[in-house]
C-alpha atoms as a PDB file:
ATOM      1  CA  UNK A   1       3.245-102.586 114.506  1.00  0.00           C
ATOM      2  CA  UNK A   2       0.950-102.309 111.690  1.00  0.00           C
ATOM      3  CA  UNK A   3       2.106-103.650 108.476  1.00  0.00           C
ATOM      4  CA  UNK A   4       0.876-101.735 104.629  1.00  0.00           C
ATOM      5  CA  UNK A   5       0.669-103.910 101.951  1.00  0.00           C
ATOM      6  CA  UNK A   6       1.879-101.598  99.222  1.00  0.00           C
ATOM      7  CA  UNK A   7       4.192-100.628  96.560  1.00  0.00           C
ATOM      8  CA  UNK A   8       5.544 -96.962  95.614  1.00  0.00           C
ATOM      9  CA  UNK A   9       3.734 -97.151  92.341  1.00  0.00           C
ATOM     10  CA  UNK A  10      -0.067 -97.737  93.800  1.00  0.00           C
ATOM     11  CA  UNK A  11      -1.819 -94.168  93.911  1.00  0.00           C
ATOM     12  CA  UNK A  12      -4.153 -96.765  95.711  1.00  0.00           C
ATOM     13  CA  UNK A  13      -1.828 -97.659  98.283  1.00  0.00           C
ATOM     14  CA  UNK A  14      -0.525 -93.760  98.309  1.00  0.00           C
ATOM     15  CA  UNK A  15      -3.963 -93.051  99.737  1.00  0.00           C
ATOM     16  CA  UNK A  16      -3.694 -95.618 102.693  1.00  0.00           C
ATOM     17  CA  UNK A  17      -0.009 -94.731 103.000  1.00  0.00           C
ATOM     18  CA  UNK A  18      -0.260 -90.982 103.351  1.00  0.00           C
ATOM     19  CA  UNK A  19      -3.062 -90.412 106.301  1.00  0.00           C
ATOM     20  CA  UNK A  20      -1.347 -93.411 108.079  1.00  0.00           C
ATOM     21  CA  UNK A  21       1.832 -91.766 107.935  1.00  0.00           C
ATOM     22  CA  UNK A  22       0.699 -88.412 109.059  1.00  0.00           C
ATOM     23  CA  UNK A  23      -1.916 -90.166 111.547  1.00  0.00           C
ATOM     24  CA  UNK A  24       1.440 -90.968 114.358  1.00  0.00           C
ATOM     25  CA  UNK A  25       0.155 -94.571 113.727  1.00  0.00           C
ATOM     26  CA  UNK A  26       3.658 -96.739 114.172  1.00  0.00           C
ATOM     27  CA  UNK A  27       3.665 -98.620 110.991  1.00  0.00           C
ATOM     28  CA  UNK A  28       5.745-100.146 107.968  1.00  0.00           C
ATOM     29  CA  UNK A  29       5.814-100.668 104.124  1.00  0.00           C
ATOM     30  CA  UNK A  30       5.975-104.151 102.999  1.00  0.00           C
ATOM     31  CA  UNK A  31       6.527-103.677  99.405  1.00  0.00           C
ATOM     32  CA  UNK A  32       4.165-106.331  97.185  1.00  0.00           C
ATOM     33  CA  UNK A  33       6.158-107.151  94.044  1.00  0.00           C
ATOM     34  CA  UNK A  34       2.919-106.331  91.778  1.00  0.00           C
ATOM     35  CA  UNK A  35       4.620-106.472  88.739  1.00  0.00           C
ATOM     36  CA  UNK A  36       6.019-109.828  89.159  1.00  0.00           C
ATOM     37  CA  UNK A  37       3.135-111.199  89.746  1.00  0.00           C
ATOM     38  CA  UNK A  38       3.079-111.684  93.900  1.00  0.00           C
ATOM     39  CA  UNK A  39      -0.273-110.024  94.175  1.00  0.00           C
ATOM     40  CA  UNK A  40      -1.884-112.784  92.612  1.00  0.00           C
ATOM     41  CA  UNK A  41      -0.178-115.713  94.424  1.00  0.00           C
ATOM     42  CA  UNK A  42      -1.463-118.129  96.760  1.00  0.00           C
ATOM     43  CA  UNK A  43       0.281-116.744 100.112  1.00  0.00           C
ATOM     44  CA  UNK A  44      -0.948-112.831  98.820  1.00  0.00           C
ATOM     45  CA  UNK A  45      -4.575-114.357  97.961  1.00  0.00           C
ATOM     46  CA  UNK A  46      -4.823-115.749 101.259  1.00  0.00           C
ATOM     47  CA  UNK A  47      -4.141-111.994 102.528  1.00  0.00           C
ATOM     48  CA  UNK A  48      -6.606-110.682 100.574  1.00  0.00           C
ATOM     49  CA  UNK A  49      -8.585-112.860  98.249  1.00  0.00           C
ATOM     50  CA  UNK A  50      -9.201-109.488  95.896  1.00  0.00           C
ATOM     51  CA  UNK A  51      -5.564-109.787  94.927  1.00  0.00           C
ATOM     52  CA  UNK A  52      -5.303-106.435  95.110  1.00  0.00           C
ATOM     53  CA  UNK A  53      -2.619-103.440  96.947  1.00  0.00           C
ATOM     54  CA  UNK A  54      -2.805-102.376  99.367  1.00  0.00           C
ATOM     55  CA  UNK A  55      -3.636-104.283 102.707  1.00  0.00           C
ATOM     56  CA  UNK A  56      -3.539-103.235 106.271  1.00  0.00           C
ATOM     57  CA  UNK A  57      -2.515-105.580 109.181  1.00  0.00           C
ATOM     58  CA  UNK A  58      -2.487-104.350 112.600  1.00  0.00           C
ATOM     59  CA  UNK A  59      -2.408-107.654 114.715  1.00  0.00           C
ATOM     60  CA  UNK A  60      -5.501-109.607 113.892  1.00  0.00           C
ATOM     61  CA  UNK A  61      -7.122-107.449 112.002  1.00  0.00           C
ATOM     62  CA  UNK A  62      -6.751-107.462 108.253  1.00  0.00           C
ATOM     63  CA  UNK A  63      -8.173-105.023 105.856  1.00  0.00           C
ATOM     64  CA  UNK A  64      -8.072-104.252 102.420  1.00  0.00           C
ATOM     65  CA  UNK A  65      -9.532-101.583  99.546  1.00  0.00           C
ATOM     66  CA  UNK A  66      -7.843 -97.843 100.178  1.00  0.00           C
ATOM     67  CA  UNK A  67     -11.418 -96.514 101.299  1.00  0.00           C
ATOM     68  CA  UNK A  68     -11.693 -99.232 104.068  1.00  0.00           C
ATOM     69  CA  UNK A  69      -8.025 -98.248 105.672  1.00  0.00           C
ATOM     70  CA  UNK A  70      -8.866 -95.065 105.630  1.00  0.00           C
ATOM     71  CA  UNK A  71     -11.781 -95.303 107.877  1.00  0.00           C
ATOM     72  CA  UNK A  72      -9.862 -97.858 110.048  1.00  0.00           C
ATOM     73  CA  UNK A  73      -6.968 -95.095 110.371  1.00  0.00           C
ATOM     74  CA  UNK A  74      -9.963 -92.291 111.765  1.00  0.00           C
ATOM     75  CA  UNK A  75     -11.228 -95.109 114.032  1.00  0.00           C
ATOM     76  CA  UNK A  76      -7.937 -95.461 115.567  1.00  0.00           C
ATOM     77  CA  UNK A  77      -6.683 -91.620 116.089  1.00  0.00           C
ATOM     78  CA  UNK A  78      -9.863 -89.660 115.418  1.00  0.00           C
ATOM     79  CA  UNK A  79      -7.586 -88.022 112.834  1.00  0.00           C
ATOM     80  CA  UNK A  80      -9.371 -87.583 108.987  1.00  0.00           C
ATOM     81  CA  UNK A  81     -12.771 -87.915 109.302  1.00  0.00           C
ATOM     82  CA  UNK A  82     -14.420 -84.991 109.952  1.00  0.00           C
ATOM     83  CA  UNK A  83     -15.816 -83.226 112.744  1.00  0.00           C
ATOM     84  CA  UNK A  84     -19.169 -83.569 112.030  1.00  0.00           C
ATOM     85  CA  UNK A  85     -21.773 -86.169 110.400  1.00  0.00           C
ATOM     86  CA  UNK A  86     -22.252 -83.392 107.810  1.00  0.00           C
ATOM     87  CA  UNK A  87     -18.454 -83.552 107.272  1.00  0.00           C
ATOM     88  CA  UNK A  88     -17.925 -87.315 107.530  1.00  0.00           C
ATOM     89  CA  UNK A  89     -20.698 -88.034 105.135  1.00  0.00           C
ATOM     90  CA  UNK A  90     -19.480 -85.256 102.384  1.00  0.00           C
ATOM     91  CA  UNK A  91     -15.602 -87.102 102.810  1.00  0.00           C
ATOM     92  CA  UNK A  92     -17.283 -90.005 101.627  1.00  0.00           C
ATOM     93  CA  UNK A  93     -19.102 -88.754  99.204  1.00  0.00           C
ATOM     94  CA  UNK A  94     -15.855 -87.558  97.669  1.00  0.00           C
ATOM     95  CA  UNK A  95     -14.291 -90.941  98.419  1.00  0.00           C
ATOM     96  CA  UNK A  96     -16.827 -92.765  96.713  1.00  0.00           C
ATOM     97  CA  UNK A  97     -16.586 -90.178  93.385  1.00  0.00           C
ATOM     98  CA  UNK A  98     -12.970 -90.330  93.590  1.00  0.00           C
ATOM     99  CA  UNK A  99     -12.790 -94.207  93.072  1.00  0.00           C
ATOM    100  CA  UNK A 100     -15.510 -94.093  90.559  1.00  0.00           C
ATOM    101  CA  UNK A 101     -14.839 -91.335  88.522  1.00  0.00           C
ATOM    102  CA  UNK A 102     -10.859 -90.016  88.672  1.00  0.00           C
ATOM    103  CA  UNK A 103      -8.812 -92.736  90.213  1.00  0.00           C
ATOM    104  CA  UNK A 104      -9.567 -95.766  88.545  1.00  0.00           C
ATOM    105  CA  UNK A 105      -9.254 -94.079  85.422  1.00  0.00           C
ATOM    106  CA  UNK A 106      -5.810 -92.564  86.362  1.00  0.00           C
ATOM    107  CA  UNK A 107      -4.622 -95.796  87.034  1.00  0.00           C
ATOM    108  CA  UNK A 108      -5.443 -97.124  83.929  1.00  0.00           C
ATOM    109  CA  UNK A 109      -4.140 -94.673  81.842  1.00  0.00           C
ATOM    110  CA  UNK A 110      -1.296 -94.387  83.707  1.00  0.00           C
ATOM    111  CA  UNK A 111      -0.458 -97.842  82.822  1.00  0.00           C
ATOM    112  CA  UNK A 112      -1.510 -98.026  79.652  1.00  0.00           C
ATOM    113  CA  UNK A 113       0.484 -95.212  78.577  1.00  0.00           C
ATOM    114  CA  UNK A 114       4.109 -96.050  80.645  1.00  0.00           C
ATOM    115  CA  UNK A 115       3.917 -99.829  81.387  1.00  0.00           C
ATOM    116  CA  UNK A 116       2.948-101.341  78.645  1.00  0.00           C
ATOM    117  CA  UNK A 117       4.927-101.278  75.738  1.00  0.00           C
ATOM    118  CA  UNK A 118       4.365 -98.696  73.188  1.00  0.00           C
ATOM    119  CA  UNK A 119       3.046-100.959  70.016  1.00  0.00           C
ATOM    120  CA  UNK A 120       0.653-102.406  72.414  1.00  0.00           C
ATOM    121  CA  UNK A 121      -1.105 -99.443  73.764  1.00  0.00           C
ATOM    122  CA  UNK A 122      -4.463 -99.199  73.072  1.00  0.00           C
ATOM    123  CA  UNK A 123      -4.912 -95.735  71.500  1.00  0.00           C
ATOM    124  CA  UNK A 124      -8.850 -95.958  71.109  1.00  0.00           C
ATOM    125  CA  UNK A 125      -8.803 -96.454  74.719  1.00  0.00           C
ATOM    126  CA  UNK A 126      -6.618 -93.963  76.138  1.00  0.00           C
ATOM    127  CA  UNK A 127      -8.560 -91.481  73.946  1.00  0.00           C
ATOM    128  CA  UNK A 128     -12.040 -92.371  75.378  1.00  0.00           C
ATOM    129  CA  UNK A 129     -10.189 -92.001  79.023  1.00  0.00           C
ATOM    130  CA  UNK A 130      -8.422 -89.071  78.487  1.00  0.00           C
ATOM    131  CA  UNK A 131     -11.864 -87.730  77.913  1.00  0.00           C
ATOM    132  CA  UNK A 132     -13.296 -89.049  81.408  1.00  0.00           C
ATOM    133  CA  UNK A 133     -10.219 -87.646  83.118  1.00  0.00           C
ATOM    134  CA  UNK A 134     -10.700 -84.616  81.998  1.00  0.00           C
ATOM    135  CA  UNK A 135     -14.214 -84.321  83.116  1.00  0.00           C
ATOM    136  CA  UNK A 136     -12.732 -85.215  86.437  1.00  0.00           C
ATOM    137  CA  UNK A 137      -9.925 -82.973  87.072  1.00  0.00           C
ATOM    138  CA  UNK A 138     -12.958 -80.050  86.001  1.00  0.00           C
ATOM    139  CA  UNK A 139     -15.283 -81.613  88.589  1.00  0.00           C
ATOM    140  CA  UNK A 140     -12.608 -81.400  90.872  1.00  0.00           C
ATOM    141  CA  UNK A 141     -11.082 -78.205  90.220  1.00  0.00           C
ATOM    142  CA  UNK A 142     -14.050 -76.390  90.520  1.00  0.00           C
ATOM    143  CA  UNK A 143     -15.058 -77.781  93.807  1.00  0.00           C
ATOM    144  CA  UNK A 144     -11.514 -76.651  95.317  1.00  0.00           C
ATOM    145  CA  UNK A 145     -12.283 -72.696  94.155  1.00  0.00           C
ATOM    146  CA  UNK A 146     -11.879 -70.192  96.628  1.00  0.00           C
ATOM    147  CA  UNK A 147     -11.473 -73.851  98.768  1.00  0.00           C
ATOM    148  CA  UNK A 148      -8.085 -74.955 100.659  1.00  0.00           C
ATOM    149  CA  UNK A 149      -9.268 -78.278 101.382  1.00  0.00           C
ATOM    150  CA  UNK A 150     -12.366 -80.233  99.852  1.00  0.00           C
ATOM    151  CA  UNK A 151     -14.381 -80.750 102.978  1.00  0.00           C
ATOM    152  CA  UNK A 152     -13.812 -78.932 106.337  1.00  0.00           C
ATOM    153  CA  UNK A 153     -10.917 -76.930 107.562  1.00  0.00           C
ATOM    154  CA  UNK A 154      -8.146 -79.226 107.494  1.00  0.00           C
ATOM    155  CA  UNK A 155      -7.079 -82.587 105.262  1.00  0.00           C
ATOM    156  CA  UNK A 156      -9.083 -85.090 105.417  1.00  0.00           C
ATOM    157  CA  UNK A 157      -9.848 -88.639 103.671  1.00  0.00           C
ATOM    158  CA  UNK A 158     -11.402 -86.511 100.722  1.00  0.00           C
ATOM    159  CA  UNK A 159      -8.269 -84.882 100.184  1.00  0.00           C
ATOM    160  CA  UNK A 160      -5.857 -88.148 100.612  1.00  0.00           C
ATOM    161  CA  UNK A 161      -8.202 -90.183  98.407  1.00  0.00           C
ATOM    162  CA  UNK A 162      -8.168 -87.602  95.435  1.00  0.00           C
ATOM    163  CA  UNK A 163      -4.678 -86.422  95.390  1.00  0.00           C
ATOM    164  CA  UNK A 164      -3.783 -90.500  95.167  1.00  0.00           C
ATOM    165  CA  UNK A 165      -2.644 -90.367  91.690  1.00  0.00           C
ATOM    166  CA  UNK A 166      -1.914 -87.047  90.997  1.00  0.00           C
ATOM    167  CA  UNK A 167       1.718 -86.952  92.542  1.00  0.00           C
ATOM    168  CA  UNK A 168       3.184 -89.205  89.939  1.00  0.00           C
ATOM    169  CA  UNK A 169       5.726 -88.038  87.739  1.00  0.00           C
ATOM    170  CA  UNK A 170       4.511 -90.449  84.702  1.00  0.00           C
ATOM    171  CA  UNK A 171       2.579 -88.705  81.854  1.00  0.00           C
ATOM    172  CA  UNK A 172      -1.219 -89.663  81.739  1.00  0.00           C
ATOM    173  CA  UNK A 173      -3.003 -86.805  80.768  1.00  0.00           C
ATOM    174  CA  UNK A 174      -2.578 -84.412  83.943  1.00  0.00           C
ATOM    175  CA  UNK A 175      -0.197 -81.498  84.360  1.00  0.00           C
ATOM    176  CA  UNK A 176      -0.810 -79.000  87.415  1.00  0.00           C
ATOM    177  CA  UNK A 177      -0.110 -76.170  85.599  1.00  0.00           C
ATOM    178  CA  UNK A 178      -3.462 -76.485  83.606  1.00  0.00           C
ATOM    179  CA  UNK A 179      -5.384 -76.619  87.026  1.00  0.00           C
ATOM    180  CA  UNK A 180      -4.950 -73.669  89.324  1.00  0.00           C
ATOM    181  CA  UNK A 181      -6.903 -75.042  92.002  1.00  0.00           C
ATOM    182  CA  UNK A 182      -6.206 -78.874  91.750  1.00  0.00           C
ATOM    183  CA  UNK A 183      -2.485 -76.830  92.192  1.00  0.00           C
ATOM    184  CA  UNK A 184      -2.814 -75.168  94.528  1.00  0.00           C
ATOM    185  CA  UNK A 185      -4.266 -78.162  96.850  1.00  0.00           C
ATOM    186  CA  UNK A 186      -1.821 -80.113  96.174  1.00  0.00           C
ATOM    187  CA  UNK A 187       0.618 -77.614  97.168  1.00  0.00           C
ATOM    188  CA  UNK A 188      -1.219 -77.250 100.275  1.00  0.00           C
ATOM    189  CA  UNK A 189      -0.907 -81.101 101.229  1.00  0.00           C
ATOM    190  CA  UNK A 190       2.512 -81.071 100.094  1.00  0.00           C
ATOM    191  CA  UNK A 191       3.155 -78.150 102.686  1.00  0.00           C
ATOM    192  CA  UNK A 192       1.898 -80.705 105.921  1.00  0.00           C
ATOM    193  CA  UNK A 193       4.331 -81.630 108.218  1.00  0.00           C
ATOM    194  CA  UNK A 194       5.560 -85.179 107.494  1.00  0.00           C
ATOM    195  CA  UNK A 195       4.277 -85.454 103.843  1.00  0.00           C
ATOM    196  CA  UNK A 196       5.998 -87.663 101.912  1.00  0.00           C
ATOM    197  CA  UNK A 197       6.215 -88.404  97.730  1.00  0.00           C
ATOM    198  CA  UNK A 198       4.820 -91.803  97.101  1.00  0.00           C
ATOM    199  CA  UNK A 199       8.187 -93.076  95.798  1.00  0.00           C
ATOM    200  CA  UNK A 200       9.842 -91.590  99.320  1.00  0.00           C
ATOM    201  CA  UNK A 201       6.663 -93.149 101.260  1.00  0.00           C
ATOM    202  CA  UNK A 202       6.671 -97.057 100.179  1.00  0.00           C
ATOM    203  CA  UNK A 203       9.172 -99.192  98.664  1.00  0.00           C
ATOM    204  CA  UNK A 204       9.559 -99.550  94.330  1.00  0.00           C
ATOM    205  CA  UNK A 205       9.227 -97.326  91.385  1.00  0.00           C
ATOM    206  CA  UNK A 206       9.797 -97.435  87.796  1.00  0.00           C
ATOM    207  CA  UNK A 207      13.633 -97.285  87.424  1.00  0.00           C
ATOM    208  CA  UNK A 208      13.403-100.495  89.745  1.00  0.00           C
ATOM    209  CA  UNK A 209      11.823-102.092  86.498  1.00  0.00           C
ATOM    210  CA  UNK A 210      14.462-100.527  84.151  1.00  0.00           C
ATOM    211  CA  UNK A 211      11.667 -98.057  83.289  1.00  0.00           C
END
């Protein structure tokens, strides 16, 4: 059975988790205790020398970065991809923006403003990002008008890879109700059958942490 690396908190791991969960892949979480320090010990290294959530293991192959698991996940079941080499190029495309331009930032300022503690937030910082994110969500907003789905006729990697973050309950600078398109996408993937939150997909959330 294939084994995720993950823990509920990673919109990076939500983004493996999700398509593999809706792909009818057999697989299971194996939370990585982040916070404590695991991803950066000599047994998790050794997994993935990037220290980094999540990984995939499906017997001898091991694979890690979000982007990568996705494409092993559409090599496996077809599923995700696209239909076309118009399609699976444009899904990457959005991949590659998505990791560049919205979700490392929303992981950062996620953290910065909920895990570390308040006197030690950086406020310079989350200014400058809250600035990038928006940018993002406008990008992103307007390429979903009058759109159900960012590439194609269905979900796809695009669409797993850009919702990764914006699920979370924790404040950092996005509320749906200022984006009526980003909304209404999301409502769409939250209306497939078998989607999951990523605190119901993979093991560990704040209140585990006293948070």
């Amino acid at each position: 059975m294939i084994k995720l690396y993950c823990f509920g908190e990673s919109g990076n791991a939500y983004k493996a988790a999700l398509p593999l969960s809706l792909s009818g892949l057999e697989w299971e979480p194996v939370k990585v205790d982040f916070f404590g320090g695991e991803a950066r010990s000599p047994e998790y290294t050794a997994l993935n020398n990037m220290a980094e959530v999540p990984v995939l293991v499906d017997g001898d192959v091991t694979i890690s970065q979000s982007g990568v698991i996705q494409m092993y996940i559409s090599e496996k079941t077809g599923k995700f991809g696209g239909t076309t080499k118009e399609e699976a190029r444009e899904i990457t495309r959005w991949m590659f923006w998505d990791n560049h331009k919205m979700s490392s930032q929303c992981g950062t300022q996620r953290f910065l403003m909920n895990f570390v503690p308040e006197d030690k937030r950086p406020k310079e910082v989350i200014a400058f990002n809250a600035g990038r994110l928006k940018a993002a969500f406008k990008t992103l907003d307007a390429a979903l008008d009058g759109r159900d789905w960012l590439v194609g006729d269905g979900p796809s990697h695009a669409d797993f890879s850009c919702c990764g973050y914006l699920f979370y309950p924790e404040p950092f600078g996005f509320d749906r109700k200022d984006w009526g398109n980003i909304d209404r996408w999301l409502s769409n993937i939250e209306q497939i059958d078998g989607w999951k939150h990523p605190y119901d997909l993979m093991p560990g959330r704040p209140s585990d942490r006293g948070l």
